[in-house]
Protein backbone atom coordinates (compact mmCIF):
# COMPACT_ATOMS: atom_id res chain seq x y z
CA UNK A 1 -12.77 46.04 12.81
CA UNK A 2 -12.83 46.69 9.41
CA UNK A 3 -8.69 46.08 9.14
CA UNK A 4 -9.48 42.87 10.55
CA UNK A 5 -12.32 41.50 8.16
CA UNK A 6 -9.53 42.56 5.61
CA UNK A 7 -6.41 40.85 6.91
CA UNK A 8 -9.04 37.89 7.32
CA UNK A 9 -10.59 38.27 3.47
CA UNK A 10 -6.47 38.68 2.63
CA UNK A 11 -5.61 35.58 4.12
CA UNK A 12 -8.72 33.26 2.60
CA UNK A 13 -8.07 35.04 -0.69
CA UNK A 14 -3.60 34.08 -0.67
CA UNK A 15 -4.98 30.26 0.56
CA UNK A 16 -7.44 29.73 -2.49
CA UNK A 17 -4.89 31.12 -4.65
CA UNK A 18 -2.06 28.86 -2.95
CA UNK A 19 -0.86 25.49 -5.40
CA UNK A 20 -0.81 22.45 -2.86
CA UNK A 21 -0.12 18.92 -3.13
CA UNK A 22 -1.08 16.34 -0.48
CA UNK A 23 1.24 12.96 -0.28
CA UNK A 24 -0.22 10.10 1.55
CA UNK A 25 2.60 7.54 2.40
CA UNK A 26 -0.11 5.01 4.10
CA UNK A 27 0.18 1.53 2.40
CA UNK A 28 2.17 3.36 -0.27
CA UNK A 29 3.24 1.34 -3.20
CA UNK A 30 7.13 0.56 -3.38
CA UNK A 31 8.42 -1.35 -6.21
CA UNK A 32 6.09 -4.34 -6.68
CA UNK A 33 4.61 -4.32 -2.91
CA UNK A 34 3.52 -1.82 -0.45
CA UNK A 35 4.18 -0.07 3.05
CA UNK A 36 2.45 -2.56 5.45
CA UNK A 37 0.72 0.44 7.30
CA UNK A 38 -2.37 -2.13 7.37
CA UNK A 39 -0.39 -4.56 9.98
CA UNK A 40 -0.44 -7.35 8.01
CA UNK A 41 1.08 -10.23 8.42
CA UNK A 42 2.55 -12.97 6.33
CA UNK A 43 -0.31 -15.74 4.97
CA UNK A 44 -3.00 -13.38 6.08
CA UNK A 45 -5.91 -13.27 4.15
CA UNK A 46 -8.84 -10.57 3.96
CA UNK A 47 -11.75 -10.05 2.17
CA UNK A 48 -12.49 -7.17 0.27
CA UNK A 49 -15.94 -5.97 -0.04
CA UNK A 50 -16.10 -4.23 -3.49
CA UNK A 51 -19.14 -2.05 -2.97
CA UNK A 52 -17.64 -0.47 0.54
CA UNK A 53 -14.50 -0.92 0.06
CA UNK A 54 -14.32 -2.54 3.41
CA UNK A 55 -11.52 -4.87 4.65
CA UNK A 56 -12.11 -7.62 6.98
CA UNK A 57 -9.15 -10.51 8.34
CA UNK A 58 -10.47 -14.36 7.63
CA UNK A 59 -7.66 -15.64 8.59
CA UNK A 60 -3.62 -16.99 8.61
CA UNK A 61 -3.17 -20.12 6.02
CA UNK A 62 0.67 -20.27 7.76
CA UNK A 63 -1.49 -20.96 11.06
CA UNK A 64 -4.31 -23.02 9.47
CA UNK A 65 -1.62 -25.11 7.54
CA UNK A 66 1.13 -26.92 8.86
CA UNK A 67 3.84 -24.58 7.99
CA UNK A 68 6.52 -26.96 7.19
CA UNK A 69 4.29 -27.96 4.38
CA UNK A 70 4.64 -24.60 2.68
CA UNK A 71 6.51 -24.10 0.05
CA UNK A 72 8.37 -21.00 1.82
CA UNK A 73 11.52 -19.74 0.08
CA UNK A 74 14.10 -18.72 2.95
CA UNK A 75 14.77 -15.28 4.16
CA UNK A 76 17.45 -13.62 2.51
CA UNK A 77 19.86 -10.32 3.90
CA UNK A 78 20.63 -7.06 1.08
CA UNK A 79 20.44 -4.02 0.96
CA UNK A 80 18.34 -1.50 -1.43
CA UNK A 81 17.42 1.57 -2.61
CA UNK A 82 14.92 3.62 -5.40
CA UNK A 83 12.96 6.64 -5.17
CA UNK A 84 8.83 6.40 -5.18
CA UNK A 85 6.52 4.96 -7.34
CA UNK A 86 4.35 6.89 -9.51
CA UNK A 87 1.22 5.45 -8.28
CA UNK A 88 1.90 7.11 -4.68
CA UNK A 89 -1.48 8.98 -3.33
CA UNK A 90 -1.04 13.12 -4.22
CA UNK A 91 -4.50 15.03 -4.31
CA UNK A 92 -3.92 19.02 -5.84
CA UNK A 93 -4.96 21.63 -5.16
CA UNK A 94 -5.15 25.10 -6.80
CA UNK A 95 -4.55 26.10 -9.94
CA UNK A 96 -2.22 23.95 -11.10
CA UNK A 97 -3.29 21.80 -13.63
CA UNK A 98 -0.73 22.32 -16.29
CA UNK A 99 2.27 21.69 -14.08
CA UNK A 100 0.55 18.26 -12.32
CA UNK A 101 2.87 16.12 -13.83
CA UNK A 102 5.84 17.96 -12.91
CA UNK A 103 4.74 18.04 -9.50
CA UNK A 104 4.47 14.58 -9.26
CA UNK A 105 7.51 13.75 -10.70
CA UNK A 106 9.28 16.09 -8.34
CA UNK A 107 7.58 14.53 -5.53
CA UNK A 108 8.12 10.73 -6.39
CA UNK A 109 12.01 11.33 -7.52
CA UNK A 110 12.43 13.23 -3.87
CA UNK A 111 11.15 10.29 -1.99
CA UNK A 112 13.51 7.97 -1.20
CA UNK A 113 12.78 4.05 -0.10
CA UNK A 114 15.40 1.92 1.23
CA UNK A 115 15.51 -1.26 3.31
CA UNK A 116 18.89 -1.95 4.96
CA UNK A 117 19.76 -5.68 5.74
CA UNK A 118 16.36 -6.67 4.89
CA UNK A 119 14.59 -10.24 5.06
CA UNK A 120 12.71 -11.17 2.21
CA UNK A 121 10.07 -14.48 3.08
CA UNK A 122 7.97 -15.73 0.61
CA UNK A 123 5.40 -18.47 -0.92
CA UNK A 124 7.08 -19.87 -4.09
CA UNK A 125 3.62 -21.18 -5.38
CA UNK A 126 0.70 -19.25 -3.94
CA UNK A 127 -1.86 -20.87 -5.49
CA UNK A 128 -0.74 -24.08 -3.81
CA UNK A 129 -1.29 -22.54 -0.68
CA UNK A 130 -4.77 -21.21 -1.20
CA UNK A 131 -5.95 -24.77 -2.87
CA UNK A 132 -4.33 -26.92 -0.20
CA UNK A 133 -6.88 -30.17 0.76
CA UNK A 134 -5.15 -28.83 4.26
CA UNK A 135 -7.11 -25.36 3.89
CA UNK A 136 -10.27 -27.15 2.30
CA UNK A 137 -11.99 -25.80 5.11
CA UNK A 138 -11.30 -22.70 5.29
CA UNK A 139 -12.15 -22.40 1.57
CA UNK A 140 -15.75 -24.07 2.64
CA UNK A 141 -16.20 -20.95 5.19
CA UNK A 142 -15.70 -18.46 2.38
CA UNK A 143 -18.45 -19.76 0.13
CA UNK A 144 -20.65 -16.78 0.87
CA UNK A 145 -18.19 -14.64 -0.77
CA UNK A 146 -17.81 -16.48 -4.42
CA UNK A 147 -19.55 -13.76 -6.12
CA UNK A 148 -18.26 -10.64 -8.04
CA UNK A 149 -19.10 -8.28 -5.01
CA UNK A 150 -16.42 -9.83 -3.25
CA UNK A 151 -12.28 -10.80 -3.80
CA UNK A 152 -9.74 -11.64 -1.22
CA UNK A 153 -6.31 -10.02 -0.51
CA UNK A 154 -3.66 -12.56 0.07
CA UNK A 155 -0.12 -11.30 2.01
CA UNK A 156 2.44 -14.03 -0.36
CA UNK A 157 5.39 -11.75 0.86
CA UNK A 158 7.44 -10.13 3.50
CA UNK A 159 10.35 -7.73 3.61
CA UNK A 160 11.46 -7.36 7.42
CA UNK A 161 15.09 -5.64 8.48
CA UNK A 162 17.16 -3.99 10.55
CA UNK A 163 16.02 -0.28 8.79
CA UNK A 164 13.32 -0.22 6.69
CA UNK A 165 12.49 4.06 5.45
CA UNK A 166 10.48 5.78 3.64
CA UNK A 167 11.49 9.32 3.87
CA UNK A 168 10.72 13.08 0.88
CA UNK A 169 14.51 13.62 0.64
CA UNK A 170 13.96 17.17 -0.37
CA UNK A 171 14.41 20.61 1.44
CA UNK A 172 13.25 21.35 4.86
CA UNK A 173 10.29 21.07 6.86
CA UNK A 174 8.70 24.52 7.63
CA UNK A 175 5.25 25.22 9.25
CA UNK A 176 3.95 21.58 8.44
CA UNK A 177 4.65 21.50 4.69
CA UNK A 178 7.61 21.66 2.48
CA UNK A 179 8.23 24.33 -0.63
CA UNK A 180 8.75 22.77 -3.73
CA UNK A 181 9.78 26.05 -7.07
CA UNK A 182 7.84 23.93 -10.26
CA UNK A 183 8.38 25.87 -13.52
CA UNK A 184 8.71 29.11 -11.65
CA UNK A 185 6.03 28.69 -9.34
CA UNK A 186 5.65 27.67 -6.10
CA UNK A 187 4.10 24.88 -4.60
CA UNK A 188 3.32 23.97 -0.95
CA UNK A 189 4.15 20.25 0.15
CA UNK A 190 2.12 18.52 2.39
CA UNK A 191 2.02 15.06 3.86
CA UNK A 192 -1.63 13.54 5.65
CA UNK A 193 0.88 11.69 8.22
CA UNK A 194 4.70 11.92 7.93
CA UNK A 195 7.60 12.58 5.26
CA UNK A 196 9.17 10.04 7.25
CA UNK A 197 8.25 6.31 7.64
CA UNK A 198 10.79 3.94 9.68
CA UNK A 199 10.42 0.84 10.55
CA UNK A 200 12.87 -1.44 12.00
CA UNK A 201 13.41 -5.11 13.59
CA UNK A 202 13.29 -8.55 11.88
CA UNK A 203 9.95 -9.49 13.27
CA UNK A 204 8.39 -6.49 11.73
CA UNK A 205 6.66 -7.19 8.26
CA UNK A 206 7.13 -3.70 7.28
CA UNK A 207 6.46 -4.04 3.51
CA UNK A 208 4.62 -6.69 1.54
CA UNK A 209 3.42 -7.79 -1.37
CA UNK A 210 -0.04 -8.98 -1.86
CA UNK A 211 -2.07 -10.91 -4.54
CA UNK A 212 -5.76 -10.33 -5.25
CA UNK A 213 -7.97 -13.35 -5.69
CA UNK A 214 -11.67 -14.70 -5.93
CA UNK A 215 -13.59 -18.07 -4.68
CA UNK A 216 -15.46 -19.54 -7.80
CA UNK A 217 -17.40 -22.63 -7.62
CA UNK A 218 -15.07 -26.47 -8.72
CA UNK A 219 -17.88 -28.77 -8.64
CA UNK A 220 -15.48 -31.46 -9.13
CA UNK A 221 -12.87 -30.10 -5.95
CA UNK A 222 -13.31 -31.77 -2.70
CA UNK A 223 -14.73 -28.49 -0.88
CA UNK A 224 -16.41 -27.37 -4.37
CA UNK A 225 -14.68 -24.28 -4.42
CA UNK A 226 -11.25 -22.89 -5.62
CA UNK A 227 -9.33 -19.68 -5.50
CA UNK A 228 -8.46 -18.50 -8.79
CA UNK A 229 -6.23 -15.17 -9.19
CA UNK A 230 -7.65 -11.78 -10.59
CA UNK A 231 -5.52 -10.34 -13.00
CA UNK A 232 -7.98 -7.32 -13.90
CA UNK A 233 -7.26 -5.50 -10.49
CA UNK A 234 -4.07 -3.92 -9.65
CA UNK A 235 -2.81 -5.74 -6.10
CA UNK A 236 -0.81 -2.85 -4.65
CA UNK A 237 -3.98 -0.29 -5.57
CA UNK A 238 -6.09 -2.14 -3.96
CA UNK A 239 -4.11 -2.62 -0.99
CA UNK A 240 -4.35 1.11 -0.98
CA UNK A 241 -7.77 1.12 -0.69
CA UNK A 242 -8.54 1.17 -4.22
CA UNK A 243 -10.98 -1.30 -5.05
C-alpha cells in the first residue's frame, strides 16, 4: 500500500515538474489568412458578439447578390510553402518561463504549411460588396447590431487545392506528444487535435482570409446604414476566437 501511494506521489510530483507546450492548429493563422476549421465559406458573413465571443452565420452576399456582379478575381493554380506563424495558439506549462520564446520558435519553424496546386478566389473590392444597393437589405436586417458590442467577420478569400497541409515536421510521435531538447532541457509537445491537418479537393475552402467590419449609421445611404472596416482588431485573431 504504502509503495503504491509512493509510485502515485512519484508520478504527480515528475508531471508538475514536466515543461509542456500545447499547439492548437484550429483556425490557425497561415500567412495573412487562416485554417478554415470554422467551415466557412466564401462571401459568408457572421457576427461576432464581443462580450461572448460568440459567432453566429447571417448570411452568403455571393447568394444574396447576383454573383456575376461581383467583382471576383479568377482562381489561379501554384504551389507554396512556409513554416508557421508566430501568432499560432501554444499555452505552457511548467517551469519554463525563460526558455518560452525558444519554444515557440522551435515549434513555429517545425511546422510546415503548404498548399499544392491551390485555387486562390477572391473579392477585388470588398467594400463594394458589403455596400451593394443589391445587399441593401441585408444591411437593413443587421441594424440591431450597429453598436460597439458587435462587428462582423467577412470570408473575402479562398485557397482550395488538390493538397492543402498543415503538418509539426519535427521528430516522432510517441505516447501522444512529441520531445522537443530546448537549451538543454526537455520539453513535451502536445497538440489539442492533430500535428497533422490535410485537406484536399477544389471545392474545399480549406484556408481563408477574412476581414473584420462594423454597421454604423449613413443617414444619407438608401438603407441608412454602411459597413465600414475595423482596422483596430486583428482579422486572423479574431477568427481564432480572439475577440
Amino acid at each position: 500500500m504504502k509503495r503504491t501511494i509512493l509510485l502515485v506521489l512519484l508520478g504527480t510530483l515528475l508531471s508538475a515538474c514536466a515543461k509542456q507546450a500545447f499547439v492548437d492548429l484550429q483556425n490557425a493563422p497561415v500567412a495573412d489568412s487562416n485554417i478554415n476549421s470554422r467551415r466557412t465559406a466564401f462571401g459568408d458573413v457572421y457576427l461576432i458578439d464581443l462580450k461572448s465571443g460568440t459567432f453566429n452565420y447571417r448570411g452568403n452576399l455571393v447568394e444574396e447578390d447576383q454573383a456575376d456582379r461581383l467583382d471576383i478575381i479568377p482562381a489561379s493554380k501554384g504551389n507554396y510553402s512556409e513554416s508557421a506563424s508566430s501568432n499560432i495558439s501554444i499555452k505552457f506549462k511548467g517551469n519554463i518561463q525563460e526558455i518560452k520564446p525558444e519554444i515557440t520558435a522551435q515549434i513555429t519553424s517545425s511546422l510546415i504549411f503548404s498548399m499544392k496546386k491551390h485555387n486562390q478566389k477572391r473579392f477585388r473590392y470588398p467594400d463594394d460588396v458589403l455596400n451593394a444597393k443589391e445587399v441593401a437589405k441585408f444591411r437593413s436586417n443587421q441594424s440591431p447590431f450597429a453598436n460597439d458590442n458587435f462587428r462582423f467577420l467577412f470570408v473575402n478569400q479562398v485557397f482550395s487545392g488538390e493538397k492543402i497541409e498543415y503538418k509539426f515536421n519535427k521528430g516522432k510521435e510517441d505516447g501522444g506528444k512529441f520531445i522537443l531538447d530546448v537549451a538543454g532541457q526537455k520539453v513535451e509537445v502536445f497538440f489539442n487535435n492533430s500535428a497533422e491537418l490535410i485537406c484536399e479537393g477544389d471545392d474545399n475552402a480549406c484556408v481563408v482570409s477574412v476581414q473584420v467590419w462594423k454597421l454604423v449609421p449613413n443617414p444619407g445611404g438608401a438603407t441608412g446604414y454602411k459597413f465600414v472596416l475595423d482596422t483596430e482588431r486583428e482579422a486572423q485573431v479574431v477568427f481564432q476566437g480572439g475577440v
